[in-house]
PDB file of N, CA and C in Angstrom:
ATOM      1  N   UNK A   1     108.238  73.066  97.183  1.00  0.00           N
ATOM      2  CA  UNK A   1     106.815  73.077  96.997  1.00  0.00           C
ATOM      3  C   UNK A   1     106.212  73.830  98.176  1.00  0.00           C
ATOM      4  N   UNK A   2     105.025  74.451  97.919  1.00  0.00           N
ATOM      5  CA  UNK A   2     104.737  75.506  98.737  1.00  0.00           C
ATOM      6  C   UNK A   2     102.729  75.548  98.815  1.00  0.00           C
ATOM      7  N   UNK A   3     102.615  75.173  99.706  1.00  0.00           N
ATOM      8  CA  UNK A   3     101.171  74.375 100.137  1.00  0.00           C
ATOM      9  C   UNK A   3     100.427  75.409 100.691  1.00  0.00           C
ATOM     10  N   UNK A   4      99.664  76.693 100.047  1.00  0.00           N
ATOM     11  CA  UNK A   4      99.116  77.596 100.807  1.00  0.00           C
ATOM     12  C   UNK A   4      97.759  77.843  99.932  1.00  0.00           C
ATOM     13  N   UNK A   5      96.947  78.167 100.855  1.00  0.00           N
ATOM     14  CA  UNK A   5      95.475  78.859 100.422  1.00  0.00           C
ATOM     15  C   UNK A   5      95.496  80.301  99.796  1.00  0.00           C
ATOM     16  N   UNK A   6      96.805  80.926  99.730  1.00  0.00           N
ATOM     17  CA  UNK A   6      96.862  82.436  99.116  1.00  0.00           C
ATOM     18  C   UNK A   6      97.390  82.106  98.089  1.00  0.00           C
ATOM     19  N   UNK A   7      96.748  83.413  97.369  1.00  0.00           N
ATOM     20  CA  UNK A   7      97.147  83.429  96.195  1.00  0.00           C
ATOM     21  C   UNK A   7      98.263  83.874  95.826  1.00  0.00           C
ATOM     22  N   UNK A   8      98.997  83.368  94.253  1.00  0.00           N
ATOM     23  CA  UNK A   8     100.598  83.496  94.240  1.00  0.00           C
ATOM     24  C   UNK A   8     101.284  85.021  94.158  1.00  0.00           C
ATOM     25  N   UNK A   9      99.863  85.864  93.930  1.00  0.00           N
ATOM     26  CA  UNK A   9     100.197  87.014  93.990  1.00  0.00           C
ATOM     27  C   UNK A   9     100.614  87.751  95.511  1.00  0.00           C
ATOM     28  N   UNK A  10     100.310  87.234  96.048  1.00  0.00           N
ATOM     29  CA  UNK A  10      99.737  87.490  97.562  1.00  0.00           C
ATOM     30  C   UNK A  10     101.005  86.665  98.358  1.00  0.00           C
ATOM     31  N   UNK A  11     101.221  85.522  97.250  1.00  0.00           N
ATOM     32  CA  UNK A  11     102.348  84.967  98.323  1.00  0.00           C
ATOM     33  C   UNK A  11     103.583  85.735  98.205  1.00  0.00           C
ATOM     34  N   UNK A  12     103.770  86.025  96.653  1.00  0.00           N
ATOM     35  CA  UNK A  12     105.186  86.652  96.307  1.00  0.00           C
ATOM     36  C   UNK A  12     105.106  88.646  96.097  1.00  0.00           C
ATOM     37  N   UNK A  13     103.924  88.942  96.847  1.00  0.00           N
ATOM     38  CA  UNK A  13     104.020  90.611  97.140  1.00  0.00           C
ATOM     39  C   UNK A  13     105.383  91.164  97.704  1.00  0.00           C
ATOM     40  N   UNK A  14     105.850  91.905  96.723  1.00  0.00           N
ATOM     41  CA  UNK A  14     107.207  92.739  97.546  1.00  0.00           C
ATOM     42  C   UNK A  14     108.565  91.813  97.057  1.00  0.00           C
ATOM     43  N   UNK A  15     108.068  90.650  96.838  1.00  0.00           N
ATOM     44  CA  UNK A  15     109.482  89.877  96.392  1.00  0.00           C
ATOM     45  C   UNK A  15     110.523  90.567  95.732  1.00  0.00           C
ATOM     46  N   UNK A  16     110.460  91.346  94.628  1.00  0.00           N
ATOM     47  CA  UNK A  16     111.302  91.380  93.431  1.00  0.00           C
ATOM     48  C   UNK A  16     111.901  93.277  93.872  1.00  0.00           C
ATOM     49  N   UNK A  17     110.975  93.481  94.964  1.00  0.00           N
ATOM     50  CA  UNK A  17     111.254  95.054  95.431  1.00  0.00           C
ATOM     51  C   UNK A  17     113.123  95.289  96.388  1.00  0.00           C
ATOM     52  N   UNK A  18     114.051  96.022  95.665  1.00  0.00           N
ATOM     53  CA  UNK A  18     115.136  95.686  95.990  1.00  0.00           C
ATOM     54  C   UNK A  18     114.952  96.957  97.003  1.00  0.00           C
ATOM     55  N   UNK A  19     115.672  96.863  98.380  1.00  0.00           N
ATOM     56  CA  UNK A  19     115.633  97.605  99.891  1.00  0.00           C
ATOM     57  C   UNK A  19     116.620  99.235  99.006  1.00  0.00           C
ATOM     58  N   UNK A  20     116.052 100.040  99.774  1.00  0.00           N
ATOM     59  CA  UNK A  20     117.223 101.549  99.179  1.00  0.00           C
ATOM     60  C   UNK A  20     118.395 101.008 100.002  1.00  0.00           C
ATOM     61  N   UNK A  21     119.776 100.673  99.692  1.00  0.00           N
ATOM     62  CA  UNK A  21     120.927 100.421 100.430  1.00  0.00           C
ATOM     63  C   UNK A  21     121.721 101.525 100.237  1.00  0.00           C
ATOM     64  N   UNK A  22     122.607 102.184 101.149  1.00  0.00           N
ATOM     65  CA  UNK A  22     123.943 103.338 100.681  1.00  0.00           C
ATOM     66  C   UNK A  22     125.126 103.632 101.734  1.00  0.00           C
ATOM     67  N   UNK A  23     126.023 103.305 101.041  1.00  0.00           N
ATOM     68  CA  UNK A  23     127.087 103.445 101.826  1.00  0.00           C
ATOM     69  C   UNK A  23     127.520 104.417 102.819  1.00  0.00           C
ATOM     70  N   UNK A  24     127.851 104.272 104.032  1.00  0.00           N
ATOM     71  CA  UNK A  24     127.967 105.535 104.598  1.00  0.00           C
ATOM     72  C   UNK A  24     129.530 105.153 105.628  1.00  0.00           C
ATOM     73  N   UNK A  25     130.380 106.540 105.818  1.00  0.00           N
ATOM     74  CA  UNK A  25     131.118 106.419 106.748  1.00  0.00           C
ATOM     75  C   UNK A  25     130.650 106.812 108.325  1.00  0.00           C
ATOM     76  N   UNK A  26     130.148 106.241 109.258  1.00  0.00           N
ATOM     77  CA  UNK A  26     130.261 106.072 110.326  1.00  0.00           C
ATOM     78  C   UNK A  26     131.229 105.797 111.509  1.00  0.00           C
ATOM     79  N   UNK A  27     131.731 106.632 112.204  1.00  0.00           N
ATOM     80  CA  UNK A  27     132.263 106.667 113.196  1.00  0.00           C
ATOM     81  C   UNK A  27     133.492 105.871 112.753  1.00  0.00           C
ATOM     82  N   UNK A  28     134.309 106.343 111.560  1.00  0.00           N
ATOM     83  CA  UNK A  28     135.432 105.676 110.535  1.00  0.00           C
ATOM     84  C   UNK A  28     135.084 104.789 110.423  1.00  0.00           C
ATOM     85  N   UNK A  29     134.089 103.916 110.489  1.00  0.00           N
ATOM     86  CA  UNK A  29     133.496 102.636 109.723  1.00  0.00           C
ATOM     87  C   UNK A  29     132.780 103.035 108.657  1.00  0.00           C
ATOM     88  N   UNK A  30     133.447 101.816 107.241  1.00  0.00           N
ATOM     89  CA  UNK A  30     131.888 101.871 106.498  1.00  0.00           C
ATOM     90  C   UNK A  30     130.788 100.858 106.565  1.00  0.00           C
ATOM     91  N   UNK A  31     130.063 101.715 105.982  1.00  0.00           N
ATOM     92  CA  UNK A  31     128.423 100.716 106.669  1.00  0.00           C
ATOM     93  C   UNK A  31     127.928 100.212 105.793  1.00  0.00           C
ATOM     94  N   UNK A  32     127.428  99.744 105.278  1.00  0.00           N
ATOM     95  CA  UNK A  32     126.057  99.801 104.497  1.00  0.00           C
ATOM     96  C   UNK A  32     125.182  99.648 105.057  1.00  0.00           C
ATOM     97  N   UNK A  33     123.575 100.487 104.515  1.00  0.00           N
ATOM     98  CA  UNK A  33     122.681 100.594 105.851  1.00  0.00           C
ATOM     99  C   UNK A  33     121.937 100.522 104.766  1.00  0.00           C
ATOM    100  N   UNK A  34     120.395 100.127 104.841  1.00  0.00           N
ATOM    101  CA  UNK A  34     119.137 100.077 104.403  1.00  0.00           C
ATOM    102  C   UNK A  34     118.043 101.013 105.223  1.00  0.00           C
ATOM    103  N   UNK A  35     117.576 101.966 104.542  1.00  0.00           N
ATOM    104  CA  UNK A  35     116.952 103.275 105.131  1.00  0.00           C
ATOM    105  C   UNK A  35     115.861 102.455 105.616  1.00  0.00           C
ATOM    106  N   UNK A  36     115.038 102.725 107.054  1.00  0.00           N
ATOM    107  CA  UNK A  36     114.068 102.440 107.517  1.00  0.00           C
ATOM    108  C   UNK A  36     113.365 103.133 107.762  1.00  0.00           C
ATOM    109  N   UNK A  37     113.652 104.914 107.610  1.00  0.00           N
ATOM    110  CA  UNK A  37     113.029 105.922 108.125  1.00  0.00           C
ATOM    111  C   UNK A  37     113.986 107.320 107.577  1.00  0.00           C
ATOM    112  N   UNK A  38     113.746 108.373 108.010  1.00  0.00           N
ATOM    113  CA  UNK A  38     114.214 109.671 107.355  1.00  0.00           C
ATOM    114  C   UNK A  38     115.440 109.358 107.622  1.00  0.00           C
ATOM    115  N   UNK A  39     115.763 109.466 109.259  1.00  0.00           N
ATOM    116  CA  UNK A  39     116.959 109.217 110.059  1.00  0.00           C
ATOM    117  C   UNK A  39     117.178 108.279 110.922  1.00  0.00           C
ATOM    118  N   UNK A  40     116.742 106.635 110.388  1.00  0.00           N
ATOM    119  CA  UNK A  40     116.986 105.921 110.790  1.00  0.00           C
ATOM    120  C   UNK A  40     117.338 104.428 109.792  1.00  0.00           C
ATOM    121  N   UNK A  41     119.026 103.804 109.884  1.00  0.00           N
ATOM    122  CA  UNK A  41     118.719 103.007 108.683  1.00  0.00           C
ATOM    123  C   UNK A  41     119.292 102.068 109.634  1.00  0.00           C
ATOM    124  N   UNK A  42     118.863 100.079 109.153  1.00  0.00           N
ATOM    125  CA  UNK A  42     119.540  99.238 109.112  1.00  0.00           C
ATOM    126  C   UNK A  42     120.606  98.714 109.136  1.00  0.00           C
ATOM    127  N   UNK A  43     121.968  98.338 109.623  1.00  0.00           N
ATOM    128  CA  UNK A  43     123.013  97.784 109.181  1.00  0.00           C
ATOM    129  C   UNK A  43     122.976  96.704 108.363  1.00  0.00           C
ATOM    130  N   UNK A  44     123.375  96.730 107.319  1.00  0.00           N
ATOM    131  CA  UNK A  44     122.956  95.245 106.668  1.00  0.00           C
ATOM    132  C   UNK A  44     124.713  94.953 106.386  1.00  0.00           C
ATOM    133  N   UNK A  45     126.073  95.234 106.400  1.00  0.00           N
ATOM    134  CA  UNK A  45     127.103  94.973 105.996  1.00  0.00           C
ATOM    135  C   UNK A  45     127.724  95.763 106.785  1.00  0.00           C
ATOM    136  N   UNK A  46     128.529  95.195 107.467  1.00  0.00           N
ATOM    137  CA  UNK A  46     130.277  96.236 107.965  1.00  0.00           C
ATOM    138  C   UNK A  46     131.314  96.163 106.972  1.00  0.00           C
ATOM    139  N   UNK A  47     131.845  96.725 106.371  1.00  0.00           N
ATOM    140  CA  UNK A  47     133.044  96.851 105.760  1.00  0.00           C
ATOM    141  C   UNK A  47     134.338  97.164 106.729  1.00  0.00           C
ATOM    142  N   UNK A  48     135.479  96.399 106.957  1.00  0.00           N
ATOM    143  CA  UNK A  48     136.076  96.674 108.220  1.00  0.00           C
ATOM    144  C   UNK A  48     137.721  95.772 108.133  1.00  0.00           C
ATOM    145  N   UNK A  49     138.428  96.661 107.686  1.00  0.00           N
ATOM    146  CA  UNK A  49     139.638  95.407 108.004  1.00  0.00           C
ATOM    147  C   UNK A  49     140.483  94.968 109.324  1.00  0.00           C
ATOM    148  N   UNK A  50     139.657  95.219 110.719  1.00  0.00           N
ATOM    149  CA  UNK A  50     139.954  95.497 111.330  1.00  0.00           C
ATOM    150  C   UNK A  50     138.852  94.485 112.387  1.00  0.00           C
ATOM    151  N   UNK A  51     139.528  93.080 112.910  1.00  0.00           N
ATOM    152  CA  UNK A  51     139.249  91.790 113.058  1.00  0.00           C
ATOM    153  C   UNK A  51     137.919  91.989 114.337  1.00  0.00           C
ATOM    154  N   UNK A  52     138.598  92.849 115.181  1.00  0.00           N
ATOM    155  CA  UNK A  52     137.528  93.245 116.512  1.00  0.00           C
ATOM    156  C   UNK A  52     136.399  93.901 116.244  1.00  0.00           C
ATOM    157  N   UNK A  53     135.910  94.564 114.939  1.00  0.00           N
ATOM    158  CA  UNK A  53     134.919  95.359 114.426  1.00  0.00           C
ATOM    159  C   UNK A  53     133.655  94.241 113.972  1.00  0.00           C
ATOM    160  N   UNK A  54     134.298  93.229 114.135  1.00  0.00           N
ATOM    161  CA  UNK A  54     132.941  92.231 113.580  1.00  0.00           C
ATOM    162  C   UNK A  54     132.517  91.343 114.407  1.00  0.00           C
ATOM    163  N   UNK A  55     133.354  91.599 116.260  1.00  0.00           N
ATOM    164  CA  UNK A  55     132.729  90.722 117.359  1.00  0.00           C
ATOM    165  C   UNK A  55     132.091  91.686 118.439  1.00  0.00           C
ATOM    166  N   UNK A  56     132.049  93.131 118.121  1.00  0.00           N
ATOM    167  CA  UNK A  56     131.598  94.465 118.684  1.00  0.00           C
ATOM    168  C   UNK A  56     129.973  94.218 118.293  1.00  0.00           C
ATOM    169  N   UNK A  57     129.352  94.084 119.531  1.00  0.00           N
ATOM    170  CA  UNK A  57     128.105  94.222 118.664  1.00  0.00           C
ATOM    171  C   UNK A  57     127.347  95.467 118.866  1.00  0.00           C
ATOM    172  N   UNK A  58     128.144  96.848 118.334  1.00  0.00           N
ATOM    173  CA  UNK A  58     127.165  97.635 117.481  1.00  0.00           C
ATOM    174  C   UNK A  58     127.646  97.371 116.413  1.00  0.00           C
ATOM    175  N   UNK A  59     128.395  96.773 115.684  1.00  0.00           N
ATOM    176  CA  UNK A  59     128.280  96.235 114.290  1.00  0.00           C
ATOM    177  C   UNK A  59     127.902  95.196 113.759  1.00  0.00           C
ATOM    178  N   UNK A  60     126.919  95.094 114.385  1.00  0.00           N
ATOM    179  CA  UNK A  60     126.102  93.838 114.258  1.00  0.00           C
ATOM    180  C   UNK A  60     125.696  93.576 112.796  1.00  0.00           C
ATOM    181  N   UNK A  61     125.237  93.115 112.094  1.00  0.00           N
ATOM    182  CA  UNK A  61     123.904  93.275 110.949  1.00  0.00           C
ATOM    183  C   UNK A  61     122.061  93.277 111.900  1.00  0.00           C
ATOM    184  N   UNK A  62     121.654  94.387 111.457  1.00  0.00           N
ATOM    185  CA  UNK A  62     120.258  94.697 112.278  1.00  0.00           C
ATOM    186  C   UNK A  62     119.980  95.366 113.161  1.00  0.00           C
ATOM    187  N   UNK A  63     121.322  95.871 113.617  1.00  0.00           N
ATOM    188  CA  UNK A  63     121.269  97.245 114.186  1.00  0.00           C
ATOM    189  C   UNK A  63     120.836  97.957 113.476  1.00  0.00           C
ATOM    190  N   UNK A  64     120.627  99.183 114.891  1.00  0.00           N
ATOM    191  CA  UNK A  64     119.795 100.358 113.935  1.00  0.00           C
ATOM    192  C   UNK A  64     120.946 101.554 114.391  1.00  0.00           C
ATOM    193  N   UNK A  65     120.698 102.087 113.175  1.00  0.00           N
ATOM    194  CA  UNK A  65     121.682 103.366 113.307  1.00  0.00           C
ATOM    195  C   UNK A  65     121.163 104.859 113.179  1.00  0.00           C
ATOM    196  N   UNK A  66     121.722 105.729 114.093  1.00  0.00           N
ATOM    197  CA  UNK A  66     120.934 107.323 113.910  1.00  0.00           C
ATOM    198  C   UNK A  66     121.830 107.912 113.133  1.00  0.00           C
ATOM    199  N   UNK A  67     121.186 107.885 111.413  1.00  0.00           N
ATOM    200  CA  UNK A  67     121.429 108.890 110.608  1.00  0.00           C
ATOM    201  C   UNK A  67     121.495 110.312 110.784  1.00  0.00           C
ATOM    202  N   UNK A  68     120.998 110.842 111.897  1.00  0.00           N
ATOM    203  CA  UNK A  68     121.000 112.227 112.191  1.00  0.00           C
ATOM    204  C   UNK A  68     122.584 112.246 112.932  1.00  0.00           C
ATOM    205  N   UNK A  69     123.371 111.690 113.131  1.00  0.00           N
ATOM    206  CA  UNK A  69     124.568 111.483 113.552  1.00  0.00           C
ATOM    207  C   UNK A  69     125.060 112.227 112.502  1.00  0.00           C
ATOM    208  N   UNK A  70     124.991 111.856 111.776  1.00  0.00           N
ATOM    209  CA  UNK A  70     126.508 112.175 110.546  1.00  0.00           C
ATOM    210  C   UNK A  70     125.944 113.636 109.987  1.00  0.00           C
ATOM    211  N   UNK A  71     124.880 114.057 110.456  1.00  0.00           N
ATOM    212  CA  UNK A  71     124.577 115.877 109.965  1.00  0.00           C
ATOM    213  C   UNK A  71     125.812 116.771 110.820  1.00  0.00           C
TER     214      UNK A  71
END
């Protein structure tokens, strides 16, 4: 239950809007990143079979990554 003076339109704006996500190889990692800018996206997933890649924190989730890298 959800106790607010806004309206339900207002509460649930943007809800149902799914983020642009796309796979990318990075520095032999894959990523998945959520674009935040031309050349700048999100980490939202490491793909990694490789145990030390997920206590490194530039592979964090919420890092930001320079897409102008991989030109």
């Amino acid at each position: 239950m959800l106790y607010t003076p806004l309206a339900l339109e207002d509460v649930l704006a943007g809800y149902e809007e799914e983020p642009e996500l796309m796979e990318i190889n990075y520095y032999g990692k894959i990523l998945i990143v959520e674009l935040v800018s031309p050349v700048h996206g999100k980490l939202v997933r490491l793909i990694s079979s490789e145990a030390g890649d997920y206590i490194n924190e530039k592979w964090q989730p919420g890092s930001i990554i320079n897409l102008a890298e991989l030109l």
